[in-house]
N, C-alpha and C. Protein backbone atom coordinates (compact mmCIF):
# COMPACT_ATOMS: atom_id res chain seq x y z
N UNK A 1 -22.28 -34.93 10.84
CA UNK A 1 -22.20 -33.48 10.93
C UNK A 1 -23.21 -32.90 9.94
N UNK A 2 -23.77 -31.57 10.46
CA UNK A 2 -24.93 -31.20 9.49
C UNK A 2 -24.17 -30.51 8.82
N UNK A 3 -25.32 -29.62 7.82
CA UNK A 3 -24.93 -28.64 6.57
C UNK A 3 -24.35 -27.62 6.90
N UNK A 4 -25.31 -27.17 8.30
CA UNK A 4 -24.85 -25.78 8.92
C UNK A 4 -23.21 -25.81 9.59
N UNK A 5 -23.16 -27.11 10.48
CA UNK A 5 -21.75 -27.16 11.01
C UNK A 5 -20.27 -26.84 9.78
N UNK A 6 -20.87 -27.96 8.40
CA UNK A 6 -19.76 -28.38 7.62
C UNK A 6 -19.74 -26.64 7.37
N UNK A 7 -20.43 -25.87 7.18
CA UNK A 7 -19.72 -24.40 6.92
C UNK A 7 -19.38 -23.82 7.44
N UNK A 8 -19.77 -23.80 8.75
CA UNK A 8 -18.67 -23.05 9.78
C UNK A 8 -17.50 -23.47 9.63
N UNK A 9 -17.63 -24.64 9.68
CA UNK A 9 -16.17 -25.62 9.57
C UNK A 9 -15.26 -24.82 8.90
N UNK A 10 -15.60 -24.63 7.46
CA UNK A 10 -15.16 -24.12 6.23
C UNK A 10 -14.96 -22.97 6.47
N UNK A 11 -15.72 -22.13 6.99
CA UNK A 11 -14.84 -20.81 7.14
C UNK A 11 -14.28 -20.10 8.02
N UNK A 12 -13.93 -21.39 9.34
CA UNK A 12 -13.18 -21.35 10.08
C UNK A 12 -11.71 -21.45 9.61
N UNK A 13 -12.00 -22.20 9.01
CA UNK A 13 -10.30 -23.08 8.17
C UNK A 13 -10.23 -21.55 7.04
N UNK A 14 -11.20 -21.12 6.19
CA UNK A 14 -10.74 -20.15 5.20
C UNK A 14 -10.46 -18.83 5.68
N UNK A 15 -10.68 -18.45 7.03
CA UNK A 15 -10.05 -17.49 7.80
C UNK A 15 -9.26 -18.15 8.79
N UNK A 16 -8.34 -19.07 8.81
CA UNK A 16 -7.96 -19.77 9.57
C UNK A 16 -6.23 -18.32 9.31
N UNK A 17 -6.08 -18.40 8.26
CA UNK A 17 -4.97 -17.35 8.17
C UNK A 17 -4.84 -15.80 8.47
N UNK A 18 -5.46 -15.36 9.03
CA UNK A 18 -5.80 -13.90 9.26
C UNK A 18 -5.47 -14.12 11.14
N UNK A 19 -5.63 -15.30 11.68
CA UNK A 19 -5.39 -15.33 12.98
C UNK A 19 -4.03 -14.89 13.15
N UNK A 20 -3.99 -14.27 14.87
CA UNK A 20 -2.48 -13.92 14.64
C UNK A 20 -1.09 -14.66 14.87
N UNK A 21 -1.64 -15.82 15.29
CA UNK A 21 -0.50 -16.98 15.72
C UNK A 21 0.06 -17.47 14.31
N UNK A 22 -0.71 -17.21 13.25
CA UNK A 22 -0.02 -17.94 12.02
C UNK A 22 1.15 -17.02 11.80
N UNK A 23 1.90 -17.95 11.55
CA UNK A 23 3.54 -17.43 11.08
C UNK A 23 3.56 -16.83 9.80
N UNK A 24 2.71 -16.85 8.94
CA UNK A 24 2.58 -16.13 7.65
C UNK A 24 1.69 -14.54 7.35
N UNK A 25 1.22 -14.59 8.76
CA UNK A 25 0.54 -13.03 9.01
C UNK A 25 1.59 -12.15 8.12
N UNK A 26 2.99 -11.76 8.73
CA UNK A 26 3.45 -10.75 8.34
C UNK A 26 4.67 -10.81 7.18
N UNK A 27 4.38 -12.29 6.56
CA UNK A 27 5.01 -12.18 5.48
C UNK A 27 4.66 -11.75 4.02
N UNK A 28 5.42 -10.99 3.31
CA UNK A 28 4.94 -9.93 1.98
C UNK A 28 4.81 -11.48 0.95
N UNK A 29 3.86 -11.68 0.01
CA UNK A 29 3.21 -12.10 -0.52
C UNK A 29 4.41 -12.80 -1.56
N UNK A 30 4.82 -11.95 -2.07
CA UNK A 30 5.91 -11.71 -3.57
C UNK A 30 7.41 -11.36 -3.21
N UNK A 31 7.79 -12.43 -2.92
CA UNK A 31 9.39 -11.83 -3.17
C UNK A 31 10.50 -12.32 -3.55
N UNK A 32 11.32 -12.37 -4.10
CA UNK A 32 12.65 -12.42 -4.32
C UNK A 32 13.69 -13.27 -3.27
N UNK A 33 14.27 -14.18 -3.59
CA UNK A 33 14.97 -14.58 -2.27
C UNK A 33 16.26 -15.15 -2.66
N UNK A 34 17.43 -14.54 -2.04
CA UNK A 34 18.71 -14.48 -2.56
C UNK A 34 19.29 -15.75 -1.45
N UNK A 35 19.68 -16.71 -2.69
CA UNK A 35 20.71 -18.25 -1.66
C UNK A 35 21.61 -18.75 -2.43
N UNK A 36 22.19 -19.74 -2.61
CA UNK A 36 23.15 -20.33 -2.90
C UNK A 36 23.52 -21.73 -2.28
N UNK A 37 24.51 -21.83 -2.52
CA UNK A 37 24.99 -23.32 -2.09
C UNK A 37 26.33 -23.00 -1.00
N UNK A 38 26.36 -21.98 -0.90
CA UNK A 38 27.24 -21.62 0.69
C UNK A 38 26.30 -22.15 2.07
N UNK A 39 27.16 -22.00 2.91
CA UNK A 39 26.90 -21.99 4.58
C UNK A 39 26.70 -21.12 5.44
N UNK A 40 26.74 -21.55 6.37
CA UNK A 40 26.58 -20.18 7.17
C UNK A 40 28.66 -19.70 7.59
N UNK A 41 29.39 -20.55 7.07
CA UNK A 41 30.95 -20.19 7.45
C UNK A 41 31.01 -18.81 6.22
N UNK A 42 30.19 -19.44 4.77
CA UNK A 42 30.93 -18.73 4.17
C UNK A 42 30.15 -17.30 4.33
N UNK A 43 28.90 -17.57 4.95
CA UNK A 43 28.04 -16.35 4.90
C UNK A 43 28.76 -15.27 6.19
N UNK A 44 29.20 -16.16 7.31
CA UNK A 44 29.87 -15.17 8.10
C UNK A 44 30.80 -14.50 7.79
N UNK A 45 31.65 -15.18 6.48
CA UNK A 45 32.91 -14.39 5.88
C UNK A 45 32.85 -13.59 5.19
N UNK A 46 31.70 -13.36 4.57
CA UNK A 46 30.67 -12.21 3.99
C UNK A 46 30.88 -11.31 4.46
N UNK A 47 29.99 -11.27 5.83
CA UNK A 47 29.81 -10.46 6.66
C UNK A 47 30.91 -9.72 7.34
N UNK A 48 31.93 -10.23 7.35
CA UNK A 48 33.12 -9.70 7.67
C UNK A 48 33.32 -8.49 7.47
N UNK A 49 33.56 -8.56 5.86
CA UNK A 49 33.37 -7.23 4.87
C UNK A 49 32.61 -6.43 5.08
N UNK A 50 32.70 -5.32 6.06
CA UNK A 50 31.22 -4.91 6.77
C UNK A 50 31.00 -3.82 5.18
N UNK A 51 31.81 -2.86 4.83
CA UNK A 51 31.76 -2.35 4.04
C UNK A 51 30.66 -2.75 2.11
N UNK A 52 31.72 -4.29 2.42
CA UNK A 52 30.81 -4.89 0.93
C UNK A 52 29.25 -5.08 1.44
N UNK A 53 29.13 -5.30 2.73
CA UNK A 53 27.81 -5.90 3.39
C UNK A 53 27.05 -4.23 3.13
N UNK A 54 27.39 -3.35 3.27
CA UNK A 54 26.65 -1.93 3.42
C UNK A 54 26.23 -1.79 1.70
N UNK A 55 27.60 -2.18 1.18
CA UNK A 55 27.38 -1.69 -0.63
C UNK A 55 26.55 -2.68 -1.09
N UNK A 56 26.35 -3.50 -0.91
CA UNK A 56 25.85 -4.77 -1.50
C UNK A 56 23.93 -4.65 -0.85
N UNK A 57 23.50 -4.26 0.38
CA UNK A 57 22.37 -3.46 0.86
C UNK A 57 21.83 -2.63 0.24
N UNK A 58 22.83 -1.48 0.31
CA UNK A 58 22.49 -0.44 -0.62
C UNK A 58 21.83 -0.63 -1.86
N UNK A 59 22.77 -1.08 -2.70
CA UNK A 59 22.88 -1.58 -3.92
C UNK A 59 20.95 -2.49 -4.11
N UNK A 60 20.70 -3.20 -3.28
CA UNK A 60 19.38 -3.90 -3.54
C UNK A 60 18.04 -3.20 -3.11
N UNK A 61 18.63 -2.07 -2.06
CA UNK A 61 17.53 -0.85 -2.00
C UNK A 61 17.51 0.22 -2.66
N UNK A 62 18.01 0.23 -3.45
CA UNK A 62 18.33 1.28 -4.82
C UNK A 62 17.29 0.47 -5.44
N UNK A 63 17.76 -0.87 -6.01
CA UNK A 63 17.00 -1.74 -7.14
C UNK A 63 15.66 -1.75 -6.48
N UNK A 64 15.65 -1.97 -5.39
CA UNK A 64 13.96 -2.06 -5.28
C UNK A 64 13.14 -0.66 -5.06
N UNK A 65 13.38 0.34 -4.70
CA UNK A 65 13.07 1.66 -4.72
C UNK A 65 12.98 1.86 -6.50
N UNK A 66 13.83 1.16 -7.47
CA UNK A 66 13.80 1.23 -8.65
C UNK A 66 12.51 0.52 -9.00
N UNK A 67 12.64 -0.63 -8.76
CA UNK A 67 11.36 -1.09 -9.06
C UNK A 67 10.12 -1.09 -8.66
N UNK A 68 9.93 0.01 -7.50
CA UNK A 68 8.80 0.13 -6.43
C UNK A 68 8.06 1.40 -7.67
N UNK A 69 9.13 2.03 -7.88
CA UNK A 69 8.35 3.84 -9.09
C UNK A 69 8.30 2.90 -9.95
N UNK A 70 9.01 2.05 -10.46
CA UNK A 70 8.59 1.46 -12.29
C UNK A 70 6.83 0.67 -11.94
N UNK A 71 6.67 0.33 -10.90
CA UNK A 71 5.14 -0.68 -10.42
C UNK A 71 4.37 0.35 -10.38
N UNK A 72 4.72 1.73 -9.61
CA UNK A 72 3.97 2.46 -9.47
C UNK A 72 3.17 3.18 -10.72
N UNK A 73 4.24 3.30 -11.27
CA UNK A 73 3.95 3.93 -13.02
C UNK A 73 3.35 2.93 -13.86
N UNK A 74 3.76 1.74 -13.88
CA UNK A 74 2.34 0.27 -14.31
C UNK A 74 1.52 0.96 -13.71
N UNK A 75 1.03 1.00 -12.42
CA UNK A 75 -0.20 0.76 -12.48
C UNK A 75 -1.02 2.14 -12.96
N UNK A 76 -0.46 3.09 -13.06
CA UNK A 76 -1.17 4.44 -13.66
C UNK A 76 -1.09 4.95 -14.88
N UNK A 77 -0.86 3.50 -15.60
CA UNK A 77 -0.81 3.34 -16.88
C UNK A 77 -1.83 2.07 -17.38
N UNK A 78 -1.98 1.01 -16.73
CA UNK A 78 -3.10 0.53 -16.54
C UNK A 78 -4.29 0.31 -15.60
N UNK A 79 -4.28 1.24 -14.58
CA UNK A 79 -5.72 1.03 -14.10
C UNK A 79 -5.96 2.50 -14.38
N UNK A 80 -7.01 2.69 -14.71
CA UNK A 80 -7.85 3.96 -14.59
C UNK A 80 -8.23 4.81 -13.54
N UNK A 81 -8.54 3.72 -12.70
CA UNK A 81 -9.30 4.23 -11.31
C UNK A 81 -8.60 3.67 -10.10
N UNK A 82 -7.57 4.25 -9.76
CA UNK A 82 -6.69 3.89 -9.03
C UNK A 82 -6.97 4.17 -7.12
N UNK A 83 -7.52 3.34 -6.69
CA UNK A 83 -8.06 3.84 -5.19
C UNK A 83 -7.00 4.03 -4.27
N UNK A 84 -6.75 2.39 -4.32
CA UNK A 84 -6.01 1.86 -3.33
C UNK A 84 -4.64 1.24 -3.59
N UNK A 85 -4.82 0.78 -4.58
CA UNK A 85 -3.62 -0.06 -5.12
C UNK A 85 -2.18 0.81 -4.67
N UNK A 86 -2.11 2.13 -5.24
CA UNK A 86 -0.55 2.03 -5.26
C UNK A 86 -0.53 2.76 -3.94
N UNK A 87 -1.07 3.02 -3.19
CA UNK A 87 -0.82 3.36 -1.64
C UNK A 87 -0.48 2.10 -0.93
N UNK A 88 -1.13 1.35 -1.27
CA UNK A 88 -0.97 -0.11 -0.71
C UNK A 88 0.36 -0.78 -0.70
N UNK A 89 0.86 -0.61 -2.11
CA UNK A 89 2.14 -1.13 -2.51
C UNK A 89 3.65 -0.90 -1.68
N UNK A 90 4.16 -1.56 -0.98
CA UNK A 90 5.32 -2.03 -0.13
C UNK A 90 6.13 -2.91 -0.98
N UNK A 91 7.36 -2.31 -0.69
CA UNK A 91 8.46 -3.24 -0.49
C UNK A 91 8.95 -3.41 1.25
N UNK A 92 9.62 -4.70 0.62
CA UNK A 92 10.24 -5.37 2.19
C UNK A 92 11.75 -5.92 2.23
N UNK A 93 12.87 -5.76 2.87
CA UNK A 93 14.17 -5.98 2.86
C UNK A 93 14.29 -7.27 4.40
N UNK A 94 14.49 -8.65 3.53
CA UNK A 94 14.79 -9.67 4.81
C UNK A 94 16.07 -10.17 5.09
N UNK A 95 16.67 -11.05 6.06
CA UNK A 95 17.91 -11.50 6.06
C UNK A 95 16.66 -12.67 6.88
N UNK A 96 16.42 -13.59 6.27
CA UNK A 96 16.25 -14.87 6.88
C UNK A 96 15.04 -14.76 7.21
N UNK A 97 13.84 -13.70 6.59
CA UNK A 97 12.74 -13.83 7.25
C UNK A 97 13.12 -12.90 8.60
N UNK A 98 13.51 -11.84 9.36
CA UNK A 98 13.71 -10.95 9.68
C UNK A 98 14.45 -9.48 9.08
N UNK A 99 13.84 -8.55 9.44
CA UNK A 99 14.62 -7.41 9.20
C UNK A 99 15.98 -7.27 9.37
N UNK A 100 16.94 -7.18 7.99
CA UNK A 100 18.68 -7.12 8.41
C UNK A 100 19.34 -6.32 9.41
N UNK A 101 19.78 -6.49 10.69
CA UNK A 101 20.75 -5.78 11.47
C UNK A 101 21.88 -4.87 10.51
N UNK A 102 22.32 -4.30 11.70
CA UNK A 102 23.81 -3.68 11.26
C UNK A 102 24.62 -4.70 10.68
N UNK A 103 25.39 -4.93 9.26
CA UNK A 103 26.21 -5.78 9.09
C UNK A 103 25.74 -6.87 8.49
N UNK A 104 24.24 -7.32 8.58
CA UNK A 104 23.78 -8.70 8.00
C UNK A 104 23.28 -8.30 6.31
N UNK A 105 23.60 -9.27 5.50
CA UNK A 105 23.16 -9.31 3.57
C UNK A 105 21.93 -9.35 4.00
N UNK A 106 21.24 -8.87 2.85
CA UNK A 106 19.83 -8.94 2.64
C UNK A 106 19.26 -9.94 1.99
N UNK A 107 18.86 -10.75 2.47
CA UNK A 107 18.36 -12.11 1.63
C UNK A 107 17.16 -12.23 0.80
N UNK A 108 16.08 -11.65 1.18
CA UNK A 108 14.86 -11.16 0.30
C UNK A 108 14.50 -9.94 0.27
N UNK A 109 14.06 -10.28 -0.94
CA UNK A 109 13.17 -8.82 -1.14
C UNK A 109 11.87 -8.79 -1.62
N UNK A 110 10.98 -8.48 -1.01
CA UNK A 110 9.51 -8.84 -0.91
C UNK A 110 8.64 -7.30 -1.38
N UNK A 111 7.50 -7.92 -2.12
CA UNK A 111 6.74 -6.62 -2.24
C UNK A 111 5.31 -6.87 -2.18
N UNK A 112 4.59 -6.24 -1.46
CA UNK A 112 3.23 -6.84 -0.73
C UNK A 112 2.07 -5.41 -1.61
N UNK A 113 0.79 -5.74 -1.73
CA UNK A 113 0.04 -4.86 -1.81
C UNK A 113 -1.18 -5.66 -1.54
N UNK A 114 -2.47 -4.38 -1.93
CA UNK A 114 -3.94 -5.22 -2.03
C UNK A 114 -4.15 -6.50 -2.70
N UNK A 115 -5.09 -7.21 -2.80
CA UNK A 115 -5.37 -8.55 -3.04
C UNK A 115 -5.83 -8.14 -4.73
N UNK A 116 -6.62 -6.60 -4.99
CA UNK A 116 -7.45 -6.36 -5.96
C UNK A 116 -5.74 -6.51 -6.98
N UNK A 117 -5.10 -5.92 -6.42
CA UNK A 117 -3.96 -6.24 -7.66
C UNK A 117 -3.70 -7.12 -8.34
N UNK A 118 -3.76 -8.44 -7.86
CA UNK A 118 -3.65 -9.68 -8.12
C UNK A 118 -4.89 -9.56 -8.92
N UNK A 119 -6.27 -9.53 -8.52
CA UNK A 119 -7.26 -9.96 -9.43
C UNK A 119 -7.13 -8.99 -10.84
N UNK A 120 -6.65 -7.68 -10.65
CA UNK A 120 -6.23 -6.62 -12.02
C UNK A 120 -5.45 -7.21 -12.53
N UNK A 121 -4.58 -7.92 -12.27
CA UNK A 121 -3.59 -8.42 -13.16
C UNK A 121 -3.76 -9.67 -14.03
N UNK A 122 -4.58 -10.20 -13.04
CA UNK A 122 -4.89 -12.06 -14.18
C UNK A 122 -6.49 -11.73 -14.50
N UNK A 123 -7.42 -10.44 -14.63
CA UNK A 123 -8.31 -10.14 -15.09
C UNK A 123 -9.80 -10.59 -14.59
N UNK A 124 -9.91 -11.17 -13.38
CA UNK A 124 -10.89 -11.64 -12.59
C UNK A 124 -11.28 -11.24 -11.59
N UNK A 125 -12.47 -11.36 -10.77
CA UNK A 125 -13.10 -10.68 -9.58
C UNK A 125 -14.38 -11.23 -9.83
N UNK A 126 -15.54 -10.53 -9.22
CA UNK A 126 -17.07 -10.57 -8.90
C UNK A 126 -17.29 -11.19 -10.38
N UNK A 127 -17.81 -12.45 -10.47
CA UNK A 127 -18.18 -13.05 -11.73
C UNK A 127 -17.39 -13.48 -12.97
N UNK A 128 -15.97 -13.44 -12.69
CA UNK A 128 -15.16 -13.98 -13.06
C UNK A 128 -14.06 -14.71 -12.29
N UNK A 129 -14.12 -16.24 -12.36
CA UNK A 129 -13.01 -16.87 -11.74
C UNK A 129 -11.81 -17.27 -12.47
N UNK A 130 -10.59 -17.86 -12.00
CA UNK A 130 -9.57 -18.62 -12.52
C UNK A 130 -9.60 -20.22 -11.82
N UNK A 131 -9.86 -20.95 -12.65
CA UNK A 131 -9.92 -22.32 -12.34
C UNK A 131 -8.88 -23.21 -13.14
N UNK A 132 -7.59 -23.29 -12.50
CA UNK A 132 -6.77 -24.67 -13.11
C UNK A 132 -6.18 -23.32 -14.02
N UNK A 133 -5.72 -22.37 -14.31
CA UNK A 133 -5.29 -21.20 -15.07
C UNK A 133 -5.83 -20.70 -16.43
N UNK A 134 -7.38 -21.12 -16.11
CA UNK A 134 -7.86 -20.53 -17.20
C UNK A 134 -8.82 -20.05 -16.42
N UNK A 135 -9.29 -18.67 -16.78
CA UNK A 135 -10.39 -17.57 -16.25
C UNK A 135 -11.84 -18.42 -17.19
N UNK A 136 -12.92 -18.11 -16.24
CA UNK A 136 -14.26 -18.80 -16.79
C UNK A 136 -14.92 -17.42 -15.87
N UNK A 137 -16.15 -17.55 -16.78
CA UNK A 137 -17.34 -16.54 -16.21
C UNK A 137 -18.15 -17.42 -15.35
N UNK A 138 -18.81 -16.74 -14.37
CA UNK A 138 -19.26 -17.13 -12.90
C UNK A 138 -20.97 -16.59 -12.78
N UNK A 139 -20.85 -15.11 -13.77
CA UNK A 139 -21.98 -14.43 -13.62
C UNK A 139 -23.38 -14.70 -14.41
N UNK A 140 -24.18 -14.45 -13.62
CA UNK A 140 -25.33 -14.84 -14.15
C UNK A 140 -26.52 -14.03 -15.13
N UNK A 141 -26.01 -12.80 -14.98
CA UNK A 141 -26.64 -11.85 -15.97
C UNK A 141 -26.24 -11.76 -16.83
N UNK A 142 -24.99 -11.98 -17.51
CA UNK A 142 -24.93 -11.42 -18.59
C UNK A 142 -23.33 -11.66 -19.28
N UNK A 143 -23.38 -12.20 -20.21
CA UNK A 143 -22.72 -13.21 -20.81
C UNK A 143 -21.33 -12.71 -21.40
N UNK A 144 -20.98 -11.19 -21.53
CA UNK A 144 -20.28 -10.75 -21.87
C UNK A 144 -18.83 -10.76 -21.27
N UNK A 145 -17.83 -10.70 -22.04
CA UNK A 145 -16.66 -10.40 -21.22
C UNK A 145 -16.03 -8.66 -20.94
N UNK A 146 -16.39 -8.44 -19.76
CA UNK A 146 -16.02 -7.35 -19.92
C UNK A 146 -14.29 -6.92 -19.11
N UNK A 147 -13.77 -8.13 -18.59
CA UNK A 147 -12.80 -7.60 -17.64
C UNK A 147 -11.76 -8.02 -18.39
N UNK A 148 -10.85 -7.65 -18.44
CA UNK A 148 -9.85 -8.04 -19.14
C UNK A 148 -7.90 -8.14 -18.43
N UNK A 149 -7.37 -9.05 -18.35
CA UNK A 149 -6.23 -8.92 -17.71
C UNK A 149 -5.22 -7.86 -18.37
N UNK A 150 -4.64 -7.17 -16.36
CA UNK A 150 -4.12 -5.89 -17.18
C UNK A 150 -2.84 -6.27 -16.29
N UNK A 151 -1.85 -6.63 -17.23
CA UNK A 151 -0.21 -7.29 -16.54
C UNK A 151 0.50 -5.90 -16.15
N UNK A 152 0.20 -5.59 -14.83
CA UNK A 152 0.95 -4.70 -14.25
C UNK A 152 1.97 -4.89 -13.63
N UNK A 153 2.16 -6.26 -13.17
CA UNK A 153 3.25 -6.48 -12.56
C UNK A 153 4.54 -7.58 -12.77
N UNK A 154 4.34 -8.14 -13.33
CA UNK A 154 5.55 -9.88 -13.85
C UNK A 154 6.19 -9.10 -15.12
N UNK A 155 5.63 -8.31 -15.90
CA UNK A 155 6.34 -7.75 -17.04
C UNK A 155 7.50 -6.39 -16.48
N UNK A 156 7.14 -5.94 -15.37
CA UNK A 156 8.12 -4.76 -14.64
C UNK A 156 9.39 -6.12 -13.74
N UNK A 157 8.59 -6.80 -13.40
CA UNK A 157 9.46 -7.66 -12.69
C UNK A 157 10.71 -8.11 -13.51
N UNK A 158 10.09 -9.00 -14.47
CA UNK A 158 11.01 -9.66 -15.07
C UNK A 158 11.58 -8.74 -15.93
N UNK A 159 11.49 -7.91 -16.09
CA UNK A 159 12.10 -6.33 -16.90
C UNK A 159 13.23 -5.78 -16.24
N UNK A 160 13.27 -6.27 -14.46
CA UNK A 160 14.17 -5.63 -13.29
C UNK A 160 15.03 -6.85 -12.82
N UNK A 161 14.65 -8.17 -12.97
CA UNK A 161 15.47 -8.79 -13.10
C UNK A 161 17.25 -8.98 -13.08
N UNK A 162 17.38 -8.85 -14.50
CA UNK A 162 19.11 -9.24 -14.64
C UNK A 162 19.61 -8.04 -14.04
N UNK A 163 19.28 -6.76 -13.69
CA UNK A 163 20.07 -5.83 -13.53
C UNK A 163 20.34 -6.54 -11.83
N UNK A 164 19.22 -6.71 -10.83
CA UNK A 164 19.70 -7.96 -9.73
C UNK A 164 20.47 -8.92 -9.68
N UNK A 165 20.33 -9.66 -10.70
CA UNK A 165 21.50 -10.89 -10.75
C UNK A 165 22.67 -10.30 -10.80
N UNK A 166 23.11 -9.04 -11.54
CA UNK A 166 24.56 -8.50 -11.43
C UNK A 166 24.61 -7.89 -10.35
N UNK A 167 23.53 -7.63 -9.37
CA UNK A 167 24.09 -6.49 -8.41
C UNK A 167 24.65 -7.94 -7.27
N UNK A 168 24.10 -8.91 -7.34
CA UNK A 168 24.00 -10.05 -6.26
C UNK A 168 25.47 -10.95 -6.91
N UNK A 169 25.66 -11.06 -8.05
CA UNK A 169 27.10 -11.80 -8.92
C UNK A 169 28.25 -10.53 -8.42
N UNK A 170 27.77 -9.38 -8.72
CA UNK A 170 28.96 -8.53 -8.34
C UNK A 170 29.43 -8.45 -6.66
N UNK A 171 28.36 -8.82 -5.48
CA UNK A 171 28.70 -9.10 -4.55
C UNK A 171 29.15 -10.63 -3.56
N UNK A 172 28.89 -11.52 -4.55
CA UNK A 172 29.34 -12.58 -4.22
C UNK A 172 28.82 -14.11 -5.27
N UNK A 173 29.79 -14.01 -5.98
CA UNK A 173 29.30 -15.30 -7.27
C UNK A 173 28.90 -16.03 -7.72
N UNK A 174 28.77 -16.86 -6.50
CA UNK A 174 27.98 -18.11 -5.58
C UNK A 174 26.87 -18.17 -5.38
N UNK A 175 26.09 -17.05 -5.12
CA UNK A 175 25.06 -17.05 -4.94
C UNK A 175 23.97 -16.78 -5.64
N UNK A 176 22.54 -17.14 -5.63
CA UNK A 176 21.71 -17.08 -6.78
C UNK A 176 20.90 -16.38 -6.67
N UNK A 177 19.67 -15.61 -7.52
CA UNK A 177 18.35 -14.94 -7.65
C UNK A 177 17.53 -16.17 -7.48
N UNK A 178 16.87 -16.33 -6.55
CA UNK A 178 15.28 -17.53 -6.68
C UNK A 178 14.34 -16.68 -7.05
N UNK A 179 13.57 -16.39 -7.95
CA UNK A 179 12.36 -15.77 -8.40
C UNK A 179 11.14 -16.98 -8.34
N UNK A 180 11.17 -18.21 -8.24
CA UNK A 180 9.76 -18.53 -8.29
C UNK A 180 9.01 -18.12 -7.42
N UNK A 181 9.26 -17.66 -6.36
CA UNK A 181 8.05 -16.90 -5.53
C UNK A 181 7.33 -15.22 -6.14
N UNK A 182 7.94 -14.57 -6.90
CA UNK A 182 8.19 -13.25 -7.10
C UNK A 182 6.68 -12.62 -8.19
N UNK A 183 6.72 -13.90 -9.30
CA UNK A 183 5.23 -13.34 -10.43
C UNK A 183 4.42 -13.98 -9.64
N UNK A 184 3.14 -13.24 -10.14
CA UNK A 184 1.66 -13.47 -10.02
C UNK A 184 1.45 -14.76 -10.70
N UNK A 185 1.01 -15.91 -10.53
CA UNK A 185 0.99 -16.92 -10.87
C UNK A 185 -0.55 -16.57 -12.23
N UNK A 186 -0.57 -17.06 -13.29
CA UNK A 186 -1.34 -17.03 -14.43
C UNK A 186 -2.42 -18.30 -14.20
């Protein structure tokens, strides 16, 4: 195979995710995902409770509407020049990787924005990379560091945290907060 093929190749496969058959098109980037060591018996007995099922909803779209203005206010406290970012910024409410019906718990909670957020936050872009979790300069003019990481988002997160674990313990005990999907990886 020549030079020219092996790159098509390559950025066939590096836009290989933007196609629309991939199953990860419309999933939010960052989120939260509420499980446990129950079943689906005890999850139907949950559900029973249509009432706790409404308060217990509620209750996690409060918290994330809470934490959607606290992100919003990061970021207009650290970026200056704010284009796109906080228009961009979504939250998302799942039961299994679909939107919850009448009656179904909310199992994640996801919050999606621009890509530039991510690079504002771990301090890299055009001439600055992250390799292995340390940022290195890329650019060729000029030797300076000028970008600097601005933590807009894992410090609001983990700030919003425990007040979730009680809203999710107060609706059923058993069950846990998974956050390793949720920070910006460093």
């Amino acid at each position: 195979m020549g030079a020219h093929a092996e790159r098509m190749a390559q950025g066939q496969n590096r836009n290989g995710w933007r196609k629309k058959g991939n199953a990860f098109d419309n999933r939010y980037p960052l989120d939260v995902i509420i499980e446990g060591d129950t079943g689906y018996t005890q999850q139907f007995e949950r559900q029973q409770n249509k009432e706790a099922v409404a308060d217990f909803n509620a209750d996690v779209k409060a918290w994330g509407k809470k934490v959607d203005s606290a992100l919003r206010l990061s970021i207009s406290d650290w970026i200056d020049t704010d284009k796109r970012l906080t228009r961009s910024l979504k939250q998302n409410y799942r039961h299994y990787g679909q939107p919850p019906m009448e009656g179904q718990e909310i199992t994640s909670i996801g919050f999606s924005f621009k890509a530039e957020g991510v690079y504002v936050h771990l301090g890299v872009g055009k001439g600055y990379n992250m390799e292995n979790g340390t940022r290195i300069l890329t650019k060729t003019t000029n030797d300076k560091w000028n970008r600097q990481p601005k933590p807009w988002f894992n410090p609001i997160i983990e700030q919003h945290i425990p007040e979730l674990v009680e809203i999710v313990k107060k609706y059923c005990g058993t069950l846990l907060v998974n956050t390793t999907r949720i920070y910006i990886n460093t």
